[in-house]
N, C-alpha and C. Protein backbone atom coordinates (compact mmCIF):
# COMPACT_ATOMS: atom_id res chain seq x y z
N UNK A 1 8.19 85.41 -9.44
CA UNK A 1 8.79 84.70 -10.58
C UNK A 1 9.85 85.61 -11.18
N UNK A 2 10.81 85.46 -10.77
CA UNK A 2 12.24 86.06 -11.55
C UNK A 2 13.14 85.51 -12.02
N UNK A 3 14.59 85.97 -12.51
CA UNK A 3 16.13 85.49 -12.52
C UNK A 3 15.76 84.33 -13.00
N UNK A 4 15.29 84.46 -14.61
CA UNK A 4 15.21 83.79 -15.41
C UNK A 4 16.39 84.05 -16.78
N UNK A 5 17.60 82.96 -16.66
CA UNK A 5 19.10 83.19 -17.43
C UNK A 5 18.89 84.10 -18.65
N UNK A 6 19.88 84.94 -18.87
CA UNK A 6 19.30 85.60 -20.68
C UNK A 6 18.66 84.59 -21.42
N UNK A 7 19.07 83.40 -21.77
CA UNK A 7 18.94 82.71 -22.85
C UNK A 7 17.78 81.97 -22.47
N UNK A 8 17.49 81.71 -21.43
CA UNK A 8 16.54 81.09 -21.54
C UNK A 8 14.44 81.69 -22.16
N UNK A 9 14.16 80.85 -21.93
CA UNK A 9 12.56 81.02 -22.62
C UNK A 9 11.26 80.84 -21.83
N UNK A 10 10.96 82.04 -21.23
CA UNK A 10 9.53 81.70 -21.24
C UNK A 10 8.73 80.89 -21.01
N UNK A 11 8.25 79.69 -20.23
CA UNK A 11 7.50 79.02 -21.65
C UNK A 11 5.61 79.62 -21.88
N UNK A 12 5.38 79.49 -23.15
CA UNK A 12 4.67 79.85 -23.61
C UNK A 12 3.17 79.64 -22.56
N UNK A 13 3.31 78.48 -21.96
CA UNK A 13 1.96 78.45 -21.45
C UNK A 13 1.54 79.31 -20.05
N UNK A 14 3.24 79.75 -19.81
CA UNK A 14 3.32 80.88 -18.50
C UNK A 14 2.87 81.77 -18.95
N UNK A 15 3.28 82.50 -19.90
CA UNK A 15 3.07 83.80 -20.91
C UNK A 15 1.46 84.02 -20.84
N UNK A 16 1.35 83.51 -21.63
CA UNK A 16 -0.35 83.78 -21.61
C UNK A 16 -0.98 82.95 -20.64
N UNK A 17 -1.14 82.29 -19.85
CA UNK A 17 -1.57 82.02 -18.20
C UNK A 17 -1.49 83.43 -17.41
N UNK A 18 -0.29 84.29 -17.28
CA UNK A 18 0.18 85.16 -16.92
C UNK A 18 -1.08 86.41 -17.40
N UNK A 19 -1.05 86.44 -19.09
CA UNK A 19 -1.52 87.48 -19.68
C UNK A 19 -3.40 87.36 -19.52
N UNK A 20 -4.15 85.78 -19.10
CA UNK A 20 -4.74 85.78 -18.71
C UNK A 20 -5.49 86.46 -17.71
N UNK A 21 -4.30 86.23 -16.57
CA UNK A 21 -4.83 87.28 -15.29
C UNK A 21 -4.34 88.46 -15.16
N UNK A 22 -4.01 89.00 -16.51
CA UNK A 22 -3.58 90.51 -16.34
C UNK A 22 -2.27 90.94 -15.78
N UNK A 23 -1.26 90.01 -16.42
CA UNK A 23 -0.13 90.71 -15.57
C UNK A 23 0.81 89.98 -16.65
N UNK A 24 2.16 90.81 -16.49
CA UNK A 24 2.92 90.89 -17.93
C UNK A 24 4.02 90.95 -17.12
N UNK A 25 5.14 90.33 -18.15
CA UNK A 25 6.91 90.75 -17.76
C UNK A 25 7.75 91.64 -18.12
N UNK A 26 8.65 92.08 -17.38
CA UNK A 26 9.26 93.18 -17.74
C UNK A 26 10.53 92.67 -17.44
N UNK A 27 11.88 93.11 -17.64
CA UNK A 27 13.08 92.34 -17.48
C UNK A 27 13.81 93.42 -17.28
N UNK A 28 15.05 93.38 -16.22
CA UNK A 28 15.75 94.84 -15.71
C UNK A 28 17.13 94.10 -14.89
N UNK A 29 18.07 94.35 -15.77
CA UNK A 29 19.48 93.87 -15.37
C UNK A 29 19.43 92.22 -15.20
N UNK A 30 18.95 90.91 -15.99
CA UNK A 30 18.86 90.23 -15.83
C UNK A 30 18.00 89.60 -15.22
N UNK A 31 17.09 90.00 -14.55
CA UNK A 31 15.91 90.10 -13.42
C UNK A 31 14.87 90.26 -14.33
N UNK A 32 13.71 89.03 -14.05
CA UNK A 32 12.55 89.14 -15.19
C UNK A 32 10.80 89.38 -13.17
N UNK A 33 10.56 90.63 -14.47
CA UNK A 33 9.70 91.09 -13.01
C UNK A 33 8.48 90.85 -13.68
N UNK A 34 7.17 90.77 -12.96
CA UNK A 34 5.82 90.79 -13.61
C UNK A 34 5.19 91.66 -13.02
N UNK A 35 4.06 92.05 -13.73
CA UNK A 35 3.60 93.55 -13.24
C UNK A 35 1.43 93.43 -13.64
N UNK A 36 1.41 94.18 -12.87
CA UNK A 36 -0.29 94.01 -12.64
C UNK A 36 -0.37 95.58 -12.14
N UNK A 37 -0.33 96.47 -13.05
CA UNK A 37 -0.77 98.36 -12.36
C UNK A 37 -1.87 98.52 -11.62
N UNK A 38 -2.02 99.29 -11.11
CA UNK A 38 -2.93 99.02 -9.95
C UNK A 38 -4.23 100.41 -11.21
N UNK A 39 -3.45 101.32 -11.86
CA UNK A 39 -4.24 101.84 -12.91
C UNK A 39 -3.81 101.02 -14.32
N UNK A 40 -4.84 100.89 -15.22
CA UNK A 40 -4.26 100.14 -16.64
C UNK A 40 -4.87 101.18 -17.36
N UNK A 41 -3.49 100.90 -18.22
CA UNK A 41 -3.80 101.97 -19.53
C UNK A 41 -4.65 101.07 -20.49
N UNK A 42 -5.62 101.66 -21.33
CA UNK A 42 -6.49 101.02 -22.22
C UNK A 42 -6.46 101.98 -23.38
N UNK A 43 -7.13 101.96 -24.97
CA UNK A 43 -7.56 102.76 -25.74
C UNK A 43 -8.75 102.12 -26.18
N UNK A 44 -10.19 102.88 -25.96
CA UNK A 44 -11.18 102.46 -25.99
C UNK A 44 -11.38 101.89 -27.98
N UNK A 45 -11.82 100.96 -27.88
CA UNK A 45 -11.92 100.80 -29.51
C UNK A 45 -13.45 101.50 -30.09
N UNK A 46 -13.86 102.42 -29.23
CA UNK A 46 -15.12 102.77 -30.03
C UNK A 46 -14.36 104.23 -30.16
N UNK A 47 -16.37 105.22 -30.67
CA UNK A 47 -15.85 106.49 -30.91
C UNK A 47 -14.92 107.01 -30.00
N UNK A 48 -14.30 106.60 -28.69
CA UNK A 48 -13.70 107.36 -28.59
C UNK A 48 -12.25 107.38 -28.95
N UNK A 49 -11.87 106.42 -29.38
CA UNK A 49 -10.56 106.26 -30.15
C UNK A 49 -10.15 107.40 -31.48
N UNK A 50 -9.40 108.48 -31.41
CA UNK A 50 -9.83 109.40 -32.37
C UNK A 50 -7.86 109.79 -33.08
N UNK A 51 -7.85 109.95 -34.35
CA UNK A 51 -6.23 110.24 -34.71
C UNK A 51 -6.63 111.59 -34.90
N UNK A 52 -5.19 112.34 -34.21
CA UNK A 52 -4.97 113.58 -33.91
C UNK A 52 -5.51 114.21 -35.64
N UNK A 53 -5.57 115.61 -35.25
CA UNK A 53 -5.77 116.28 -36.96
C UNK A 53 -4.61 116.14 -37.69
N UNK A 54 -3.41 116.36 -37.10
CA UNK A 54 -2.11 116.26 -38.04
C UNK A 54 -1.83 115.04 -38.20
N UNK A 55 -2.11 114.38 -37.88
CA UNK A 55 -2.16 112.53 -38.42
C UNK A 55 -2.64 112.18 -39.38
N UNK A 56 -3.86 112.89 -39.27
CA UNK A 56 -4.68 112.69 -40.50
C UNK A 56 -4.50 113.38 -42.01
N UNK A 57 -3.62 114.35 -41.89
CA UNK A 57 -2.72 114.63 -42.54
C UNK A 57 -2.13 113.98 -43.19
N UNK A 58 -1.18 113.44 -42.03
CA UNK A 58 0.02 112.28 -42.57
C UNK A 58 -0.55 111.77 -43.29
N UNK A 59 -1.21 111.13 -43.15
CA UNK A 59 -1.88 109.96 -43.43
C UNK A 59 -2.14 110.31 -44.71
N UNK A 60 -2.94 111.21 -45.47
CA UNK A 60 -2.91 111.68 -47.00
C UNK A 60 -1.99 111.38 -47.89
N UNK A 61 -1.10 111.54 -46.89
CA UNK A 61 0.12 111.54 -47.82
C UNK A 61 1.07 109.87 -48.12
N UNK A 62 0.55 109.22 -46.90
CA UNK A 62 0.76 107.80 -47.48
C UNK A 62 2.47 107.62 -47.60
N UNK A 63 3.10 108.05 -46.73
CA UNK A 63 4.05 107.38 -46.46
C UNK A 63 4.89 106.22 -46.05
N UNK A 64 3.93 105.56 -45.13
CA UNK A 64 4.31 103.94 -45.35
C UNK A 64 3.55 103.09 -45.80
N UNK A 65 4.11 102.07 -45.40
CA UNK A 65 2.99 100.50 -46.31
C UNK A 65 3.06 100.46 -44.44
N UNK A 66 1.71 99.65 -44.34
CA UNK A 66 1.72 98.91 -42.84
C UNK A 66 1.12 97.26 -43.35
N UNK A 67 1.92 96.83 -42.42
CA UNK A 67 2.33 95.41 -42.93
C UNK A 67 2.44 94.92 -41.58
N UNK A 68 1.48 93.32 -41.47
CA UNK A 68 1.51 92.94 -40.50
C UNK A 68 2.73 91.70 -40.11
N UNK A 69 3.28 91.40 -39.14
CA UNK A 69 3.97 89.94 -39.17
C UNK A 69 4.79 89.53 -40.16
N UNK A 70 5.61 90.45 -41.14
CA UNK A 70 6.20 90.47 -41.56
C UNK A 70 8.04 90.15 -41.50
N UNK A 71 8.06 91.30 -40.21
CA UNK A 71 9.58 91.16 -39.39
C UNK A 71 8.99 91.54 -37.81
N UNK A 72 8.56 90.54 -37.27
CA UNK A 72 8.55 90.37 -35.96
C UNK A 72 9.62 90.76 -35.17
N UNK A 73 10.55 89.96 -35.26
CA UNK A 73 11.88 90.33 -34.60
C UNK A 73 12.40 91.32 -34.79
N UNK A 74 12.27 92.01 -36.02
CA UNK A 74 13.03 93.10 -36.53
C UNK A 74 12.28 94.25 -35.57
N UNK A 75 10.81 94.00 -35.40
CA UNK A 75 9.83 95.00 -34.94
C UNK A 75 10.69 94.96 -33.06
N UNK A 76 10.38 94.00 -32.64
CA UNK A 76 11.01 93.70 -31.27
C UNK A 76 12.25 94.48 -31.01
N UNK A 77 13.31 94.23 -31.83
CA UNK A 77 14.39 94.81 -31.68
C UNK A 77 14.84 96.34 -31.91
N UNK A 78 13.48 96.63 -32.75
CA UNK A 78 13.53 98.40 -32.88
C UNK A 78 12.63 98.87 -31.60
N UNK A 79 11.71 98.05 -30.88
CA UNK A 79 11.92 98.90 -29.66
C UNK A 79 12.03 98.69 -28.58
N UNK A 80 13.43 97.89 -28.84
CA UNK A 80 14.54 97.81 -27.39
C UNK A 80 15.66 98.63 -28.23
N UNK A 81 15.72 99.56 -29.29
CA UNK A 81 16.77 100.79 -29.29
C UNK A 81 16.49 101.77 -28.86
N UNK A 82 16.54 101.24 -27.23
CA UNK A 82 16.88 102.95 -26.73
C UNK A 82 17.97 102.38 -25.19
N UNK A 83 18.00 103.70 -24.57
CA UNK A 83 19.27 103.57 -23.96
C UNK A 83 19.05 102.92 -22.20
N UNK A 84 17.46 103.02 -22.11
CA UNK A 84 17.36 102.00 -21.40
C UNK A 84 15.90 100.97 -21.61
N UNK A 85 16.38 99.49 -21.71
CA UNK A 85 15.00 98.90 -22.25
C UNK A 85 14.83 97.56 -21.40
N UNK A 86 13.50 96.99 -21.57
CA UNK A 86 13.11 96.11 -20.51
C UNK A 86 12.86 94.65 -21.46
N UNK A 87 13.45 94.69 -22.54
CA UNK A 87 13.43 93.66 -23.60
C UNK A 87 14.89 93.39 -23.44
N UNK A 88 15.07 92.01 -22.60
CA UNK A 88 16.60 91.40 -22.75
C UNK A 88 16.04 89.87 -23.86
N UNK A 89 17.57 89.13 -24.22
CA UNK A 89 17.40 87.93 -24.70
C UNK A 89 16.20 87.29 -24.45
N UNK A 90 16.03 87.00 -22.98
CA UNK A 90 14.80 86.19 -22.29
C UNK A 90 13.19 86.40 -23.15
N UNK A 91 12.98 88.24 -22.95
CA UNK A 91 11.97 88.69 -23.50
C UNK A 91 11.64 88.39 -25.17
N UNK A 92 13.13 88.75 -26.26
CA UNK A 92 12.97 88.80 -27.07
C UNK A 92 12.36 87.24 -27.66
N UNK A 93 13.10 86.23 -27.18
CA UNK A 93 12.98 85.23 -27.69
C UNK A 93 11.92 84.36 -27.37
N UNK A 94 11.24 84.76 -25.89
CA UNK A 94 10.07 84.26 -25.77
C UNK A 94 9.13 84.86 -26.54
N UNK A 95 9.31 86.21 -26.96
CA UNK A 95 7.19 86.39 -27.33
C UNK A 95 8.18 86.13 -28.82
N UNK A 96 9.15 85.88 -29.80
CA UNK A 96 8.97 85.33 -30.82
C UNK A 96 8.88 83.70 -31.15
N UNK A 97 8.95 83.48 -29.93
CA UNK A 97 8.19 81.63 -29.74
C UNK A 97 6.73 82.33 -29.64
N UNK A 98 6.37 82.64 -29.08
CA UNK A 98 4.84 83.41 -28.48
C UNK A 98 4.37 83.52 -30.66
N UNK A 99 5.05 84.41 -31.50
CA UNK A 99 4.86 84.51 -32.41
C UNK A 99 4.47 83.40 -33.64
N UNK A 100 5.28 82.58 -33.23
CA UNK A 100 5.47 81.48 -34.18
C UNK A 100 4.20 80.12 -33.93
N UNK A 101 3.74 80.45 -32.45
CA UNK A 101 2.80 79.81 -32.27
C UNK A 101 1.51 80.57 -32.08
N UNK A 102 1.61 81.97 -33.23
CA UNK A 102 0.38 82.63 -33.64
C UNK A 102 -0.12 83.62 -32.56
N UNK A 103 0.21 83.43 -31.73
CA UNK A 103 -0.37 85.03 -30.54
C UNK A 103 0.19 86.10 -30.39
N UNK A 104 1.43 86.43 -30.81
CA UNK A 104 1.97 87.63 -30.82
C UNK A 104 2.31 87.65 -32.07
N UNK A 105 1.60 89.40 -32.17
CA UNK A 105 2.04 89.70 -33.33
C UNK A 105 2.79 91.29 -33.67
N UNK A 106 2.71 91.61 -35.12
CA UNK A 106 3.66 92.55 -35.36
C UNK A 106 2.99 93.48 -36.19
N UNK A 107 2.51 94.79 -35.72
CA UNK A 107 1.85 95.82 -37.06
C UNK A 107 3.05 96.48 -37.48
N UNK A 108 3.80 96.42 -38.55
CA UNK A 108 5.28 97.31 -38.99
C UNK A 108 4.57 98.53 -40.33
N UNK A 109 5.53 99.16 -40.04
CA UNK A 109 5.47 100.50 -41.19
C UNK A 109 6.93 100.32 -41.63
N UNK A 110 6.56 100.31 -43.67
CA UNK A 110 7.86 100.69 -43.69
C UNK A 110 7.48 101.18 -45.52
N UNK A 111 8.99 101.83 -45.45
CA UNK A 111 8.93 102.83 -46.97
C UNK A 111 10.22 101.95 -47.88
N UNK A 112 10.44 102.90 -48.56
CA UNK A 112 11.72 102.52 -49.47
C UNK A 112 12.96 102.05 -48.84
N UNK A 113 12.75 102.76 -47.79
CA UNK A 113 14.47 102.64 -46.94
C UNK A 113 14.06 101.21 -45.80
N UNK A 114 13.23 100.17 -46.12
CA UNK A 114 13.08 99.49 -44.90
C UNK A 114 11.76 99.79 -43.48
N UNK A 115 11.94 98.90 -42.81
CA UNK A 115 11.45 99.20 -41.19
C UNK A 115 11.69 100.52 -40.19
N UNK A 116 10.78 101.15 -40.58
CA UNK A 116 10.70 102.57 -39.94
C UNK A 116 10.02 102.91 -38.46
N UNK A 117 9.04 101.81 -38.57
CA UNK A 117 8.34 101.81 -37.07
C UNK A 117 7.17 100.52 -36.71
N UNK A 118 6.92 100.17 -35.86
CA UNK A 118 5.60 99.47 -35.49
C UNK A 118 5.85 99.24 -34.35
N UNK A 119 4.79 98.29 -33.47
CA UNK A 119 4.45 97.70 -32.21
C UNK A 119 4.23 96.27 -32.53
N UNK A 120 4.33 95.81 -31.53
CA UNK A 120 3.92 94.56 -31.01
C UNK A 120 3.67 93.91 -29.74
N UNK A 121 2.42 92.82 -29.96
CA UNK A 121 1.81 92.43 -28.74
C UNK A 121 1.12 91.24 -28.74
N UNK A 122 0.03 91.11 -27.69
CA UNK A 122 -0.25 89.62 -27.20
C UNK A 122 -1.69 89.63 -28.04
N UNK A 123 -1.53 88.78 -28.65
CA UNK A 123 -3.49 88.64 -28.59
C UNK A 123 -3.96 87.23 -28.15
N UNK A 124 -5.03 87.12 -27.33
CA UNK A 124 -6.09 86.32 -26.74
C UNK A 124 -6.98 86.46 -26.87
N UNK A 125 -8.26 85.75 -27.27
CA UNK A 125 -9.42 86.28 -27.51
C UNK A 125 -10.01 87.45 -28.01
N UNK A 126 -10.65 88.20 -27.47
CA UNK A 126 -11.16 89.16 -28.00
C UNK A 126 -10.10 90.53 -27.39
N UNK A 127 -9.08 90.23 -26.74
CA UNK A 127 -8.16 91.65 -26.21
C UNK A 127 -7.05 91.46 -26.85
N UNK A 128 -6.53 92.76 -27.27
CA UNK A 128 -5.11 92.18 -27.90
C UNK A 128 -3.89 93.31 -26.60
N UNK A 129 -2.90 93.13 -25.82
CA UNK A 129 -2.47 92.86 -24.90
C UNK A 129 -0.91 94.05 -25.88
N UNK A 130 -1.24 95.28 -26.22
CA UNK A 130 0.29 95.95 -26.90
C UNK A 130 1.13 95.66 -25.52
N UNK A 131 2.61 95.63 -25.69
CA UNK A 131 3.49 95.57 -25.67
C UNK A 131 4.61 96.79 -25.77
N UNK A 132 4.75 97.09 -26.80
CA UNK A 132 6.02 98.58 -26.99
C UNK A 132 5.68 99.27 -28.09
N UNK A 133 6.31 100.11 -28.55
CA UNK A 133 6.14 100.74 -29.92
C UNK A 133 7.56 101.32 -29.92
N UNK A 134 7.73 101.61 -31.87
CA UNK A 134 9.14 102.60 -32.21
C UNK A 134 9.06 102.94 -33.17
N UNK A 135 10.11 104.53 -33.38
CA UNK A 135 9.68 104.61 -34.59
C UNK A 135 10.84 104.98 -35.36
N UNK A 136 11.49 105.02 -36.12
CA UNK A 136 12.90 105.75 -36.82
C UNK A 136 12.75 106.77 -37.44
N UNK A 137 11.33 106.96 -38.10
CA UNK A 137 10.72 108.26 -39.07
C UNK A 137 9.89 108.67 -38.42
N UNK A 138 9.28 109.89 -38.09
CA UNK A 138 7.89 110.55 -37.75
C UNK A 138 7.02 109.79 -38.42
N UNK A 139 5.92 110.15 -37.23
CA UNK A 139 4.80 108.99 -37.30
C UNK A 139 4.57 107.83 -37.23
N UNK A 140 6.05 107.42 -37.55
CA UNK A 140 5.88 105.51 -38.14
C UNK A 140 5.07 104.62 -37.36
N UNK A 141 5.59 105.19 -36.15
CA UNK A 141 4.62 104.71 -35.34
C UNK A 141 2.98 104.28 -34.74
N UNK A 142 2.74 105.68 -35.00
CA UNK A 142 1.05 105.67 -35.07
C UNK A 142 0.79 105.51 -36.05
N UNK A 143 1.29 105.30 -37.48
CA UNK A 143 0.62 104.45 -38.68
C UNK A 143 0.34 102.89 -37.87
N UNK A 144 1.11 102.38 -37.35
CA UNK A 144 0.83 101.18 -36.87
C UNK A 144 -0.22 100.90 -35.98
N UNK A 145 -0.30 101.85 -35.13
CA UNK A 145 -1.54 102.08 -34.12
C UNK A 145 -2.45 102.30 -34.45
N UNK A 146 -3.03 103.42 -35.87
CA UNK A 146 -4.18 103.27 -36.57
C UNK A 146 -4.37 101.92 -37.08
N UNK A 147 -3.44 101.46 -37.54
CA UNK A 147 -3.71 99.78 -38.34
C UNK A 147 -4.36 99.07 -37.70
N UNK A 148 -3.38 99.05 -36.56
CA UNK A 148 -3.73 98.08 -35.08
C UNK A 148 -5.34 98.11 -35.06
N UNK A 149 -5.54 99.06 -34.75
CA UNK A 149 -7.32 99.92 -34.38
C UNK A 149 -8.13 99.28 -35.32
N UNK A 150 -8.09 99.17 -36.81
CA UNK A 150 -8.63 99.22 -37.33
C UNK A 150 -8.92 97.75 -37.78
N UNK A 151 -7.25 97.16 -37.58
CA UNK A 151 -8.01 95.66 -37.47
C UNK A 151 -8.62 94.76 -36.34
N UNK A 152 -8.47 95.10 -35.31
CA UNK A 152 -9.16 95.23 -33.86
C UNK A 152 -10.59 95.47 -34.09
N UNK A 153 -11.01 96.42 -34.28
CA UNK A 153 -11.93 96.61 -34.87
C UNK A 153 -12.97 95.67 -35.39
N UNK A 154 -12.03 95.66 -37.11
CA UNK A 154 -13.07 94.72 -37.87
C UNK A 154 -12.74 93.23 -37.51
N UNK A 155 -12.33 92.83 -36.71
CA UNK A 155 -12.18 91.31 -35.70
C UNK A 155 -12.99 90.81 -34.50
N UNK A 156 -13.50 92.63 -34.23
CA UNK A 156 -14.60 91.75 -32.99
C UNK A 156 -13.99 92.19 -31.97
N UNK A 157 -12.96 92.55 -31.92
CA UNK A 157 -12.15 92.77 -30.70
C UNK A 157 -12.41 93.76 -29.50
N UNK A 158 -12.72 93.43 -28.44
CA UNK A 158 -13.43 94.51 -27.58
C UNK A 158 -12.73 95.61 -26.40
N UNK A 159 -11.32 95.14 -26.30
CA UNK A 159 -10.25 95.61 -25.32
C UNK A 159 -8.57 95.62 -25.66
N UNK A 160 -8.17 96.72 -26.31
CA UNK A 160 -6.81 97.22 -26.00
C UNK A 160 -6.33 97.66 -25.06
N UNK A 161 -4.93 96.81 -24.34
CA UNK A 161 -4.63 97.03 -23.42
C UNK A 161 -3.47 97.56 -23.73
N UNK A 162 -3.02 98.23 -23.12
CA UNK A 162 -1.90 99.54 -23.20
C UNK A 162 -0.39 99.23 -22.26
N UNK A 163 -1.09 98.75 -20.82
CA UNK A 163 -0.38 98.59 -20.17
C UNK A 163 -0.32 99.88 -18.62
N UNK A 164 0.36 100.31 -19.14
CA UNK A 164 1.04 102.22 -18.77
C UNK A 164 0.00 103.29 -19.90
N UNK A 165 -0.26 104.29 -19.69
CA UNK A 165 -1.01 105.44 -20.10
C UNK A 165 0.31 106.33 -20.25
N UNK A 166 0.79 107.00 -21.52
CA UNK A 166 1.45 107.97 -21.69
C UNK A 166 1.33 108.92 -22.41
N UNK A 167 1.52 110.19 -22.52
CA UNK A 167 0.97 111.61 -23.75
C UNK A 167 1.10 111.23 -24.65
N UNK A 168 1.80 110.32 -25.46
CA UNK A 168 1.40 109.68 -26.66
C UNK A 168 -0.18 109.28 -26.68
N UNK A 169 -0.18 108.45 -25.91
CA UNK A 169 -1.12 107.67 -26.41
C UNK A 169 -2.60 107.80 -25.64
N UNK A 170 -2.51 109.23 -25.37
CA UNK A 170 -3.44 110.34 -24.73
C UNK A 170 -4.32 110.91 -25.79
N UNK A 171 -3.25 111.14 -27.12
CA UNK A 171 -3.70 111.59 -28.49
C UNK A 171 -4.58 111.22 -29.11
N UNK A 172 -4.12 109.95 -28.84
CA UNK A 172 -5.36 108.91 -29.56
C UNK A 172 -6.94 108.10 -28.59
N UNK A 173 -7.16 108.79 -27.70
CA UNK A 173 -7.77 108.51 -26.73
C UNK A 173 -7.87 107.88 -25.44
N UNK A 174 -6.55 107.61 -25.31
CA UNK A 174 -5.65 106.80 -24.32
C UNK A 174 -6.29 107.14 -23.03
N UNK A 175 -6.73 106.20 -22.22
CA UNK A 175 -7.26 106.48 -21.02
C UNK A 175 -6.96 105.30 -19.66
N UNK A 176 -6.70 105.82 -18.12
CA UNK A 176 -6.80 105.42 -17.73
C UNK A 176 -8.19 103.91 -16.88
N UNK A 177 -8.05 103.10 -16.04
CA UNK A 177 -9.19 102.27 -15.49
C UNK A 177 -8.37 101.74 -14.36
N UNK A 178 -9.31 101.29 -12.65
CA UNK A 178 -8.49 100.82 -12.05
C UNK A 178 -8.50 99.52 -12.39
N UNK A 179 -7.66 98.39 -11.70
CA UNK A 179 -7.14 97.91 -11.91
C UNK A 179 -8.42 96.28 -12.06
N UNK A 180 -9.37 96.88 -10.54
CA UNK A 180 -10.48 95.95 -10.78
C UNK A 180 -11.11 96.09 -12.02
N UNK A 181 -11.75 96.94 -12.47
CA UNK A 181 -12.12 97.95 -13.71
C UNK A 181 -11.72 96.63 -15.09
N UNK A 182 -10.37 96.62 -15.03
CA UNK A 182 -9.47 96.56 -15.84
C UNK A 182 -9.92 94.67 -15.97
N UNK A 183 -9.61 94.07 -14.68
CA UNK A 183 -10.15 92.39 -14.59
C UNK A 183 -11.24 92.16 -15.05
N UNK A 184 -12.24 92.90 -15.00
CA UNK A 184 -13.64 92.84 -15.42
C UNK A 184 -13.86 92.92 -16.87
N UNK A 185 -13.36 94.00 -17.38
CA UNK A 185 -13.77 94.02 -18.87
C UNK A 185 -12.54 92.98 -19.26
N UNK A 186 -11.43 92.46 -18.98
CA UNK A 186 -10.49 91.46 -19.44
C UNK A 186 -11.05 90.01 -19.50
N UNK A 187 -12.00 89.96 -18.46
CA UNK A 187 -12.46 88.57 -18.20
C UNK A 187 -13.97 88.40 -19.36
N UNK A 188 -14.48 89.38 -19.61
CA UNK A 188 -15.38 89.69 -20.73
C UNK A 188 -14.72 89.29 -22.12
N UNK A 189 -13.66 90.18 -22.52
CA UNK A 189 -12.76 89.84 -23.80
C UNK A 189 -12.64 88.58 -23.84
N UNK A 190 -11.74 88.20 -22.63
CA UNK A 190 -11.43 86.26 -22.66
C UNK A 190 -12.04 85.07 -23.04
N UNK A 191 -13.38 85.37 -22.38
CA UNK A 191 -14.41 84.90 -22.94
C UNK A 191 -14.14 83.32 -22.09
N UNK A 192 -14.66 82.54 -22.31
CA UNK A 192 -14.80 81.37 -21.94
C UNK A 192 -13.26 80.23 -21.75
N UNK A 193 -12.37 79.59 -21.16
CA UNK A 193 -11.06 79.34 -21.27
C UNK A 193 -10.77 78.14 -21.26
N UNK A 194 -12.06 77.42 -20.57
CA UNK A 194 -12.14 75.44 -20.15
C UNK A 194 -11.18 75.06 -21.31
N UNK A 195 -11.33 75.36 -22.63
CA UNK A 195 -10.58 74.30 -23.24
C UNK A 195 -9.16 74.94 -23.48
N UNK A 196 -8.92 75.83 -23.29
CA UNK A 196 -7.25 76.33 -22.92
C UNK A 196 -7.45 77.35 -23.87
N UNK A 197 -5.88 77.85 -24.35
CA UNK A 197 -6.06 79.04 -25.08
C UNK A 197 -6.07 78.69 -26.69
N UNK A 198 -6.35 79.15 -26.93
CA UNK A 198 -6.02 79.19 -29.00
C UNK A 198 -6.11 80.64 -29.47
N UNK A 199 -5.01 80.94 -30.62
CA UNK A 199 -4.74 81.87 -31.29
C UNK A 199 -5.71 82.69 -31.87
N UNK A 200 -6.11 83.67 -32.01
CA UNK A 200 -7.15 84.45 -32.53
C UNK A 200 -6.61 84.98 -34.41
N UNK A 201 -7.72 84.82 -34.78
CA UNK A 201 -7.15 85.08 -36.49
C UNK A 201 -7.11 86.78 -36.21
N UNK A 202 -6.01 87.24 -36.62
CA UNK A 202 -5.73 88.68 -37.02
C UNK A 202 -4.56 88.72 -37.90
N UNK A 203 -4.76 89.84 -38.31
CA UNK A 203 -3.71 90.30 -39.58
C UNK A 203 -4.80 90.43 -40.67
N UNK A 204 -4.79 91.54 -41.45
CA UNK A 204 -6.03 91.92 -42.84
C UNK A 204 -5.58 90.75 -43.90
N UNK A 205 -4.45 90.01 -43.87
CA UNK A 205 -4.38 88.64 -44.88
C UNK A 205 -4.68 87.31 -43.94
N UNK A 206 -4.76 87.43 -42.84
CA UNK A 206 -5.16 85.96 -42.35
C UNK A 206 -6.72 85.54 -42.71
């Protein structure tokens, strides 16, 4: 499934059909690719999920507000600023249809000066499916990722999927699984599907 026009969309019931069986899009010179790692990155939501000591730091000090679904797009578009990214038109505008019909969402950090950092991603059932992260200020980022965690967490939620495993997100307990590994505990999260998909309540105001 590729060489899907910039402008065009997704449609939503591919998206998560897709995110169902574990496999996601990526977009590269006009070319929309899907991907299934043969290792998946995860961050376990129990004890072993842990914020570094100097985070916890940060964190004292309370530098941003984290705010969910606020600026979706705005979140999207801060992390496709960099100099090479896999978020074209196609991407952006599908997961903010994906948004508007409640499954993707947006953890943002931001201070006085605006949108400083967050992620965004898929949620289905009991897994919520990250996507990217960015940040403009130190930390901004993993303020969002603690958020993330924490409302994951108190939701029931049993599987963060990562995607890719990187030294970031090593910090925070980031661990590899193969790929069967990975279908198994996904098909657990999913939970039951006969009657199709529906949106999962998240966000600490929903």
């Amino acid at each position: 499934m590729s060489g899907f026009p910039p402008a065009q969309i997704i449609p939503p019931q591919v998206l998560l059909g897709a995110y169902a069986q574990g496999v996601f899009p990526m977009a590269d010179a006009g070319e929309l690719t899907w991907f299934s790692p043969l290792m998946r990155g995860i961050i376990p939501l129990d004890e072993r999920f842990h914020v570094p000591h100097g985070m916890r730091r940060a964190m004292k000090k309370r530098p941003f507000e984290v705010r969910w679904d606020t600026d979706f797009r705005g979140t999207m578009q801060g992390c496709a600023e960099r100099e090479r990214t896999w978020i074209d038109a196609t991407i952006l505008e599908s997961y903010c249809l994906l948004h508007r019909l409640g499954y993707a969402h947006s953890v943002e950090t931001h201070d006085e000066e605006g949108l400083q950092g967050g992620l965004y991603g898929v949620a289905l059932g009991r897994v919520f499916f990250g996507e990217s992260m960015f940040s403009r200020k130190t930390d901004a980022s993993k303020f969002a990722l603690v958020g993330l965690v924490e409302e994951l967490r108190a939701r029931g939620f049993i599987l963060l999927d990562t995607q890719w495993l990187t030294e970031h997100l090593k910090r925070f307990g980031g661990m590899e699984i193969p790929r069967d590994e990975y279908q198994r505990r996904l098909r657990v999260a999913l939970g039951p599907m006969e009657d199709g998909f529906h949106p999962p309540v998240l966000g600490p105001d929903a």
